[in-house]
N, C-alpha and C. Protein backbone atom coordinates (compact mmCIF):
# COMPACT_ATOMS: atom_id res chain seq x y z
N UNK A 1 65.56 -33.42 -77.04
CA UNK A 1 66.86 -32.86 -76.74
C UNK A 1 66.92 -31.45 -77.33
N UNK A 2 67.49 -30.63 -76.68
CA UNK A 2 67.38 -29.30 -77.20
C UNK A 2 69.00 -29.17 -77.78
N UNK A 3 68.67 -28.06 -78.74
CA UNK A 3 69.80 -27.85 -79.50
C UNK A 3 70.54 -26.65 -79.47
N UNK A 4 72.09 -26.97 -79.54
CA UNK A 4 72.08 -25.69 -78.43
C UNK A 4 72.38 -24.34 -78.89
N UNK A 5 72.49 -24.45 -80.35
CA UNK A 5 72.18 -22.86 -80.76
C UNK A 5 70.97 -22.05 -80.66
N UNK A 6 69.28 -22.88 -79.83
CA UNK A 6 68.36 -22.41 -79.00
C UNK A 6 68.56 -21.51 -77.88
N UNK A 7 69.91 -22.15 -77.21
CA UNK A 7 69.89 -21.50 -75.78
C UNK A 7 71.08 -19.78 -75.96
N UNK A 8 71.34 -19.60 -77.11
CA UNK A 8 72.09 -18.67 -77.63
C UNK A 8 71.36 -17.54 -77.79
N UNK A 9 69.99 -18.08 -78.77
CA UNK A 9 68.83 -17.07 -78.92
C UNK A 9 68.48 -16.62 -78.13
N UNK A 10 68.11 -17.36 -76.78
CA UNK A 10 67.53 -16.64 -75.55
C UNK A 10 67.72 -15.61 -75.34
N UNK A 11 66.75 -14.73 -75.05
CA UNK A 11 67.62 -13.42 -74.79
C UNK A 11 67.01 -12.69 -72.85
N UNK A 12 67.31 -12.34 -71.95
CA UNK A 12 66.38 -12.20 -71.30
C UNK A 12 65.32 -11.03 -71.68
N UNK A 13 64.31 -11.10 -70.81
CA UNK A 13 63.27 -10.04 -71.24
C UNK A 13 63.41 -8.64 -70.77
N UNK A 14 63.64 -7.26 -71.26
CA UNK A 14 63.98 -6.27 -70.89
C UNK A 14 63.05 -5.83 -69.97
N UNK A 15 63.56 -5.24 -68.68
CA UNK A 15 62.76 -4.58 -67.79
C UNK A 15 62.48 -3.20 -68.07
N UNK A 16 60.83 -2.65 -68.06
CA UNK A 16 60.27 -1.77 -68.67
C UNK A 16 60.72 -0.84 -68.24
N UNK A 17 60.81 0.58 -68.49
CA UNK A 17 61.72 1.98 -68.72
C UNK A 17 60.93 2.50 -67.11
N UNK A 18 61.50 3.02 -66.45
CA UNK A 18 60.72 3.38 -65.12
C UNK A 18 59.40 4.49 -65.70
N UNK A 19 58.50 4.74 -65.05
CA UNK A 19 57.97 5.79 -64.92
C UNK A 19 57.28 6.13 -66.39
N UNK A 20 57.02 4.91 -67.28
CA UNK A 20 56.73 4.95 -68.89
C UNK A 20 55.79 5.57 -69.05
N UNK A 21 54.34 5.88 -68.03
CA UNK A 21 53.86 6.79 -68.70
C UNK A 21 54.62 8.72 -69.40
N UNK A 22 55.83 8.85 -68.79
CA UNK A 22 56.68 10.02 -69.03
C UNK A 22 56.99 10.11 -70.75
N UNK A 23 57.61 8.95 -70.49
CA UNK A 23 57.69 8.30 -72.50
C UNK A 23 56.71 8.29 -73.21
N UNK A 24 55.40 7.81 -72.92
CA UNK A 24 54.23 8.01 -73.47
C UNK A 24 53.83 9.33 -73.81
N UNK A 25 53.66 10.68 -72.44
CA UNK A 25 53.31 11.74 -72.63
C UNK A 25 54.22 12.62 -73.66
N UNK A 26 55.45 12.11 -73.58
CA UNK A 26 56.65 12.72 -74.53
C UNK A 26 56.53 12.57 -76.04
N UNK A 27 55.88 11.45 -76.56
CA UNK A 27 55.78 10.27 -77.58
C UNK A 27 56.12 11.28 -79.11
N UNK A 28 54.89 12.95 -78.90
CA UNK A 28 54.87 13.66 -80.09
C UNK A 28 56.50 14.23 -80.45
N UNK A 29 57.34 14.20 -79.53
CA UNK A 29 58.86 15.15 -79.34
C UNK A 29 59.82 13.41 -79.84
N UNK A 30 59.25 12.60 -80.08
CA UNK A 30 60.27 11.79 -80.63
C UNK A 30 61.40 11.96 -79.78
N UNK A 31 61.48 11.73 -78.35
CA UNK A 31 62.51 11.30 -77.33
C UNK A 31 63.35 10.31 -77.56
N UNK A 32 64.78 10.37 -77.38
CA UNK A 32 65.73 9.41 -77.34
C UNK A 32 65.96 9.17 -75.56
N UNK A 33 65.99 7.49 -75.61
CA UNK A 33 66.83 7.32 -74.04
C UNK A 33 67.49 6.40 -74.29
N UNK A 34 68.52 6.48 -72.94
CA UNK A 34 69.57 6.13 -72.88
C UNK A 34 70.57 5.94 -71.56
N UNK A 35 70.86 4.92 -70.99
CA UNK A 35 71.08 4.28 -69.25
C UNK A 35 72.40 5.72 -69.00
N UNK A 36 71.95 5.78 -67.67
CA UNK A 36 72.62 6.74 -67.04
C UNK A 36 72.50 6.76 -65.68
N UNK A 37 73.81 6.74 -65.18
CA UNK A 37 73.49 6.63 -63.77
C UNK A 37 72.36 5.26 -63.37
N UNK A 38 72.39 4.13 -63.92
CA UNK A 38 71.84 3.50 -63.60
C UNK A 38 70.14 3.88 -63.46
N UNK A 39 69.83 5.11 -64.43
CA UNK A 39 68.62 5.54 -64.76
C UNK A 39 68.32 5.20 -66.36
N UNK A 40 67.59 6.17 -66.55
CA UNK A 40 67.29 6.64 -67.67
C UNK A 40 67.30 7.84 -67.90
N UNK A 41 68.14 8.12 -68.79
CA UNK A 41 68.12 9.62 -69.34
C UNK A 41 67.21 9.67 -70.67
N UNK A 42 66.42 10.91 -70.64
CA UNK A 42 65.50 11.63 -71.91
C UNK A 42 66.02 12.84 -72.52
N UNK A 43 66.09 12.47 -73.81
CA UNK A 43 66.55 13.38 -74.42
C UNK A 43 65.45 14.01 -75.68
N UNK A 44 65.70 15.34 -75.84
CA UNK A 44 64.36 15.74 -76.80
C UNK A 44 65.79 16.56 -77.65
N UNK A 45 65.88 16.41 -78.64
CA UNK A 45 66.57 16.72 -80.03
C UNK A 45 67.60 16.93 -78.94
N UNK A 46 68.60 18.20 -78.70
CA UNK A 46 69.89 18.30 -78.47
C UNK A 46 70.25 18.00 -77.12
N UNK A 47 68.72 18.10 -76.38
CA UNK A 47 69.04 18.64 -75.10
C UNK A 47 68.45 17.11 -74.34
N UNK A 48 69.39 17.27 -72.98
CA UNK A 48 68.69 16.34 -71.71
C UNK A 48 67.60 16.96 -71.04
N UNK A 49 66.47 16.32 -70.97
CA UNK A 49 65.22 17.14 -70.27
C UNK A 49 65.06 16.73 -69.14
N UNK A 50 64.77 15.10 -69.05
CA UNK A 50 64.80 14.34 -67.61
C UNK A 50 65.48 13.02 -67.63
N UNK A 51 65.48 12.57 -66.08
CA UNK A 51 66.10 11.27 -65.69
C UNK A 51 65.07 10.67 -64.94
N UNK A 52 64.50 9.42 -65.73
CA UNK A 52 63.20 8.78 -65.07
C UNK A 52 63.99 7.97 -64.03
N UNK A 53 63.84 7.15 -62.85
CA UNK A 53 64.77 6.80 -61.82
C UNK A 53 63.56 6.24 -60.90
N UNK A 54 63.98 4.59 -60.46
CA UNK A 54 62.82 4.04 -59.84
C UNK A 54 63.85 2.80 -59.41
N UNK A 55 64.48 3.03 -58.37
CA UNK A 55 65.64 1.96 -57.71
C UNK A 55 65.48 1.64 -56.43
N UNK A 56 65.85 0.37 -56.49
CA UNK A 56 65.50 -0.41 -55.07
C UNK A 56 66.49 0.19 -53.87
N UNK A 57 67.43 1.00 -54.11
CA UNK A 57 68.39 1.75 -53.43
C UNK A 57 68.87 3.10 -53.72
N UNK A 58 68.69 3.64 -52.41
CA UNK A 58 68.57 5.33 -52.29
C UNK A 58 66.94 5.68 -52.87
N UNK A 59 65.99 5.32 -52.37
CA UNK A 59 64.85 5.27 -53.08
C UNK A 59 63.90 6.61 -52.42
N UNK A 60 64.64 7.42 -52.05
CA UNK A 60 64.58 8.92 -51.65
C UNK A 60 64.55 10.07 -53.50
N UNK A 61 65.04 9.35 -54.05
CA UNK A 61 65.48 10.15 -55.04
C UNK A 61 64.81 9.75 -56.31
N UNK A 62 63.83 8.66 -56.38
CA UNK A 62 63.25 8.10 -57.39
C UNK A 62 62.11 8.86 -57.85
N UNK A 63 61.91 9.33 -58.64
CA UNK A 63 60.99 10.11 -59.59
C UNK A 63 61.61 10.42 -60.89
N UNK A 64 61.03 11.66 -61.66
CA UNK A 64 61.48 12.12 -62.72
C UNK A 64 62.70 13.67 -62.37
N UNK A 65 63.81 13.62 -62.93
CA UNK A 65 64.45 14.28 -62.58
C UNK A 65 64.27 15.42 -63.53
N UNK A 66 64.38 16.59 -63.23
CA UNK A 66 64.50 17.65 -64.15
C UNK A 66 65.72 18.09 -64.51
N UNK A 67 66.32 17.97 -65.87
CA UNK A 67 67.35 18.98 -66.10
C UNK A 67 67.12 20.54 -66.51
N UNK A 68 67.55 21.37 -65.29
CA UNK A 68 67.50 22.97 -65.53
C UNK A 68 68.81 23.10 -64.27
N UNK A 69 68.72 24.41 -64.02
CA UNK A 69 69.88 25.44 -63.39
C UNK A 69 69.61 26.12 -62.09
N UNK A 70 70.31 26.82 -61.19
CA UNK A 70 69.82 26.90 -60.06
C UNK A 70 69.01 28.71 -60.28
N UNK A 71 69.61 29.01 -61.29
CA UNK A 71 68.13 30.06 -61.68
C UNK A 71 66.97 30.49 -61.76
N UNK A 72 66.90 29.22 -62.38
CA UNK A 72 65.34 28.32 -61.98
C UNK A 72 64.70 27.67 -61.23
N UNK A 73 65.50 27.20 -60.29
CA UNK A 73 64.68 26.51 -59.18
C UNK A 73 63.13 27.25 -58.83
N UNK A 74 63.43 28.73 -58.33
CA UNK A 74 62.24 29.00 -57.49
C UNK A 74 61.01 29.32 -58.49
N UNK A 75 60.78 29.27 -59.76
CA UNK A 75 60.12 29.55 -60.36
C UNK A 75 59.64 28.05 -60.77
N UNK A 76 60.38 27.11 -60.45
CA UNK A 76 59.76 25.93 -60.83
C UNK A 76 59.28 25.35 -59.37
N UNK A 77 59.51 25.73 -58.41
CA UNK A 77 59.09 25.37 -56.91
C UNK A 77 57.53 26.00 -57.09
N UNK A 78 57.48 26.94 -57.81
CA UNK A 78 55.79 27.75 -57.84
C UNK A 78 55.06 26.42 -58.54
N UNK A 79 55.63 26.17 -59.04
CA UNK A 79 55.09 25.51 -60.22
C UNK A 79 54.58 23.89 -59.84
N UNK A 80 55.65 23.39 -59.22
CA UNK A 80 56.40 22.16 -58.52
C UNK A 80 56.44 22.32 -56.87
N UNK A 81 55.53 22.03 -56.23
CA UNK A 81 55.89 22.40 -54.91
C UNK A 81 56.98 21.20 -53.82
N UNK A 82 56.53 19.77 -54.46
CA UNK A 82 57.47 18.93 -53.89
C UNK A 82 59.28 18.42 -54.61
N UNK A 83 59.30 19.44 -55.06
CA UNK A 83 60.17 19.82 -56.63
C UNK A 83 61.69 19.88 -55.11
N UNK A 84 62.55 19.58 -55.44
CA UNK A 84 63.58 19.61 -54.61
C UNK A 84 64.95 18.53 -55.26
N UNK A 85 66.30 19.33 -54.65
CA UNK A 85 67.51 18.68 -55.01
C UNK A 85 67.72 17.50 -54.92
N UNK A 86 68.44 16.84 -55.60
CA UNK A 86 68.66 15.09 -55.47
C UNK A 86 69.61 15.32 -54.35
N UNK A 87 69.75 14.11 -54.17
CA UNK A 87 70.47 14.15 -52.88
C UNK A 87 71.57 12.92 -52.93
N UNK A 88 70.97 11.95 -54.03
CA UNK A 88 72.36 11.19 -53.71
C UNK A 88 74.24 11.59 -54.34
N UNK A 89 73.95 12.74 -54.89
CA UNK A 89 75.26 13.36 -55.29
C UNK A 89 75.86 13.98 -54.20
N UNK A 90 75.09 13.58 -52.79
CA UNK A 90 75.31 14.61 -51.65
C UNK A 90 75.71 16.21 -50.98
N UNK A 91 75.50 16.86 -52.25
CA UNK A 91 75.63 17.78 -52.02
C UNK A 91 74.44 18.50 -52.06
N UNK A 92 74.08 19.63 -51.42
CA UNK A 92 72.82 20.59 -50.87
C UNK A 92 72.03 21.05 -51.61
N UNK A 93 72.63 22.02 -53.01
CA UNK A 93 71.98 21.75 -53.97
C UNK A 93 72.39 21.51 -55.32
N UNK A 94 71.44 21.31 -56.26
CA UNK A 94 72.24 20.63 -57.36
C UNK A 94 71.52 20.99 -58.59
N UNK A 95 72.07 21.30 -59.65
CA UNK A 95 71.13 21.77 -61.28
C UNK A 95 70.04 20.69 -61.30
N UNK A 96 70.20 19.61 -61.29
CA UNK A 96 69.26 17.93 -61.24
C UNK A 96 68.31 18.52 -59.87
N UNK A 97 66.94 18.82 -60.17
CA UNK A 97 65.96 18.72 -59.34
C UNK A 97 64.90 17.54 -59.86
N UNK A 98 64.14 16.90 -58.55
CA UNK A 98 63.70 15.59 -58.53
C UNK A 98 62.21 16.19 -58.44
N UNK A 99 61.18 15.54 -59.31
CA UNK A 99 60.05 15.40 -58.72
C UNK A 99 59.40 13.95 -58.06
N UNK A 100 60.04 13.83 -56.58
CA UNK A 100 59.94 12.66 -55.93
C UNK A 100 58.74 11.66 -55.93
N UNK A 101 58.86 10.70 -56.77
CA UNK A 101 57.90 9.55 -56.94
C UNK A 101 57.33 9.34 -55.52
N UNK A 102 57.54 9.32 -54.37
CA UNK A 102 56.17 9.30 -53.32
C UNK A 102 55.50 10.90 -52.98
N UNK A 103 55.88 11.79 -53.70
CA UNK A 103 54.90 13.01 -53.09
C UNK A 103 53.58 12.43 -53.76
N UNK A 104 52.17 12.77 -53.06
CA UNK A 104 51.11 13.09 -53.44
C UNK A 104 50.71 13.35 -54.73
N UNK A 105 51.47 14.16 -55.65
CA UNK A 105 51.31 14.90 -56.82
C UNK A 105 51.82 14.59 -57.99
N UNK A 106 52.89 13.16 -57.48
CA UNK A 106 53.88 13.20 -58.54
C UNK A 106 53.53 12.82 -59.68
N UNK A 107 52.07 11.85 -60.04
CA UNK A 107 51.98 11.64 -61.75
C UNK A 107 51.81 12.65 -62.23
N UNK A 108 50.54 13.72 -61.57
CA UNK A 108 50.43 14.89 -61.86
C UNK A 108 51.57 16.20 -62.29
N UNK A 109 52.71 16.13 -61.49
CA UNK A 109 53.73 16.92 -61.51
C UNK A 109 54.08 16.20 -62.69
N UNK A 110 54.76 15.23 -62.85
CA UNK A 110 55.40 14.69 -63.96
C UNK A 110 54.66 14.93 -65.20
N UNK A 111 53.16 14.80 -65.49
CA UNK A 111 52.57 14.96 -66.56
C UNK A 111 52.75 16.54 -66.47
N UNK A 112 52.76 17.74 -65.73
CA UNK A 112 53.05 18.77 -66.25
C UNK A 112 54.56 19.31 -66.34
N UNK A 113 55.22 18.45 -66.68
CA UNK A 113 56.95 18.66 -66.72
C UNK A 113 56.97 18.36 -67.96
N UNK A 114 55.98 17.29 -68.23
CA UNK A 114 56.10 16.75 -69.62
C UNK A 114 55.36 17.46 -70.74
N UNK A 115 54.85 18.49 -70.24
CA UNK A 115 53.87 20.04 -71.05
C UNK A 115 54.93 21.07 -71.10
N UNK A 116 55.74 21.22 -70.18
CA UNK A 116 56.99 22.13 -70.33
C UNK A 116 57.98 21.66 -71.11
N UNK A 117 58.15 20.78 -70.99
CA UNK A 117 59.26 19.83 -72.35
C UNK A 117 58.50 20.38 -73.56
N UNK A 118 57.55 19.85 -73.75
CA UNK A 118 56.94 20.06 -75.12
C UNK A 118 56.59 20.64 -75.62
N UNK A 119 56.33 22.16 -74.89
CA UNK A 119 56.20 23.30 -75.24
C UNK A 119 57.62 24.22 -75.45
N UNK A 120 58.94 23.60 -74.65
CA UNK A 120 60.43 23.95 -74.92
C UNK A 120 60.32 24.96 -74.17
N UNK A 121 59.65 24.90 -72.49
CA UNK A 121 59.97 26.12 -71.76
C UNK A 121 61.94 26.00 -71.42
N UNK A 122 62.06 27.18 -71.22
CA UNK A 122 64.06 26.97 -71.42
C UNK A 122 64.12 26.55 -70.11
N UNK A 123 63.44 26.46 -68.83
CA UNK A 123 63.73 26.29 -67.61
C UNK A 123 64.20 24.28 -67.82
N UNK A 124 63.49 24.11 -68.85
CA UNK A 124 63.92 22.91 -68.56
C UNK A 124 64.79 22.15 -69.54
N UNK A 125 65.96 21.47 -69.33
CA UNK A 125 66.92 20.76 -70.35
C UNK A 125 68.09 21.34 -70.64
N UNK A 126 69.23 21.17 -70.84
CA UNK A 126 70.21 21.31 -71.43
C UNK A 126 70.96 20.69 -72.43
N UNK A 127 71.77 21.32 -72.95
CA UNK A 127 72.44 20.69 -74.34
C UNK A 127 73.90 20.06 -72.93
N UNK A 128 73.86 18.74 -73.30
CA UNK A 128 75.10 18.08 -72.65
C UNK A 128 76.48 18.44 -73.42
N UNK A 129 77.41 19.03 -72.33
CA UNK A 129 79.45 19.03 -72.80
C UNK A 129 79.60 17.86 -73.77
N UNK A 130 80.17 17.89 -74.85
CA UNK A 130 80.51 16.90 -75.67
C UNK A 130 82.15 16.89 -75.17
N UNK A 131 82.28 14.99 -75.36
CA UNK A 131 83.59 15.03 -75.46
C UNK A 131 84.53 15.07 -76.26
N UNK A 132 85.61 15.54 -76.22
CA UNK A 132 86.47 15.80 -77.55
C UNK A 132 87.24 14.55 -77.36
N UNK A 133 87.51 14.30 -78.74
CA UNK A 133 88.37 12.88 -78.56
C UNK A 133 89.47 13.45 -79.30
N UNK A 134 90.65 12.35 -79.07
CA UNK A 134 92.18 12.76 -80.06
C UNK A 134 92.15 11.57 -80.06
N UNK A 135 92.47 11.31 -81.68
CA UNK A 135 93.08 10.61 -82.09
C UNK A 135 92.37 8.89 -81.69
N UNK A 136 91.03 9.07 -81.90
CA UNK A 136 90.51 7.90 -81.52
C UNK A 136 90.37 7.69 -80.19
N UNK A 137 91.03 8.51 -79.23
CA UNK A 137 90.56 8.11 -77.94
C UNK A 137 90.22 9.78 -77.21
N UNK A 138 89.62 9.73 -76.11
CA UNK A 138 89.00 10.70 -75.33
C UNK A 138 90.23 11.51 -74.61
N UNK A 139 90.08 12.54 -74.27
CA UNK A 139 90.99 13.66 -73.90
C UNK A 139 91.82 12.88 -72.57
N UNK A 140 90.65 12.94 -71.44
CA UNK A 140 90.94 12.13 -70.26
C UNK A 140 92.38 10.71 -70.65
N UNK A 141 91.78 9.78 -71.47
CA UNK A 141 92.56 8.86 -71.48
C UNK A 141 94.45 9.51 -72.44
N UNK A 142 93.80 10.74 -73.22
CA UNK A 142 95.05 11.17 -73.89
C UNK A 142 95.56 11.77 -73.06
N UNK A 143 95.54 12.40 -71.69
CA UNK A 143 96.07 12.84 -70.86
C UNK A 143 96.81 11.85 -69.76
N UNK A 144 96.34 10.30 -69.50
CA UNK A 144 96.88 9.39 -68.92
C UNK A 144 97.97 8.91 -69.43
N UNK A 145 98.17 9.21 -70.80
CA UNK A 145 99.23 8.38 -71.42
C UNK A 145 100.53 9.66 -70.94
N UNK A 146 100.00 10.67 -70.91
CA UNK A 146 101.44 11.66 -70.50
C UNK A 146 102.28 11.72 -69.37
C-alpha cells in the first residue's frame, strides 16, 4: 500500500531548456534564465541577450532570439544571413531578431551569437525597463485602483 505523503513528493520531471547547447556555450558568463513568453529568456549580468524558443506552435519563429535594436540589424544580417524579425508579434519589424532553428546554419549561427555575448559586442542585449512599484504593488495596478 502506498503512503500517501509519497505521492506529494512526486514531482514531475522538468522538460530540458530548448536549444541547451546555447546554455552550455554561455556557461563561462554565468547566465541567468527565466520563462518568458512561454520561452526562455537569457540573461548575462544586467542585460537580456537571447530568447531560446522551440514550440510546437508558430514554429516559424523557433530558434535563438537576439536582443539588439533596429540599428543593428544590417550589420548583424552580414554577420547572420538567415538572421530576420520574429513574426509572431506581427508586426514587420521588430528589436527581437530570430536566428531561425530550420535555416541550414543555425547551430553554427547560434554558436557565433554566443561569441558576441561573451565578448559583450553592444549589438547584442539590453538592460530590461524595471518596474516601479508603489506601495507594494506595481504602477499599472496603482493606476486601476483610480
Amino acid at each position: 500500500m502506498k503512503r500517501r505523503a509519497d505521492t506529494f513528493l512526486r514531482v514531475a520531471p522538468r522538460k530540458a531548456p530548448p536549444h541547451e547547447f546555447v546554455l552550455d556555450a554561455l556557461a563561462s558568463a554565468s547566465p541567468v534564465t527565466r520563462p518568458m513568453f512561454g520561452c526562455l529568456a537569457v540573461y548575462v549580468k544586467d542585460k537580456i541577450v537571447l530568447i531560446l524558443r522551440d514550440s510546437r506552435h508558430n514554429t516559424a519563429d523557433n530558434g535563438v532570439w537576439l536582443a539588439t535594436s533596429a540599428e543593428h540589424h544590417d550589420s548583424l544580417r552580414r554577420e547572420f544571413p538567415h538572421m530576420r524579425s520574429i513574426r509572431i508579434f506581427g508586426t514587420s519589424v521588430t528589436s527581437w531578431q530570430v536566428l531561425p532553428a530550420d535555416a541550414g546554419d543555425f547551430e553554427e549561427s547560434a554558436m557565433r551569437a554566443c561569441e558576441l555575448v561573451l565578448a559583450r559586442d553592444p549589438r547584442i542585449g539590453r538592460v530590461p525597463s524595471t518596474r516601479r512599484r508603489v506601495r507594494g504593488k506595481t504602477k499599472r495596478a496603482a493606476r486601476a485602483r483610480r
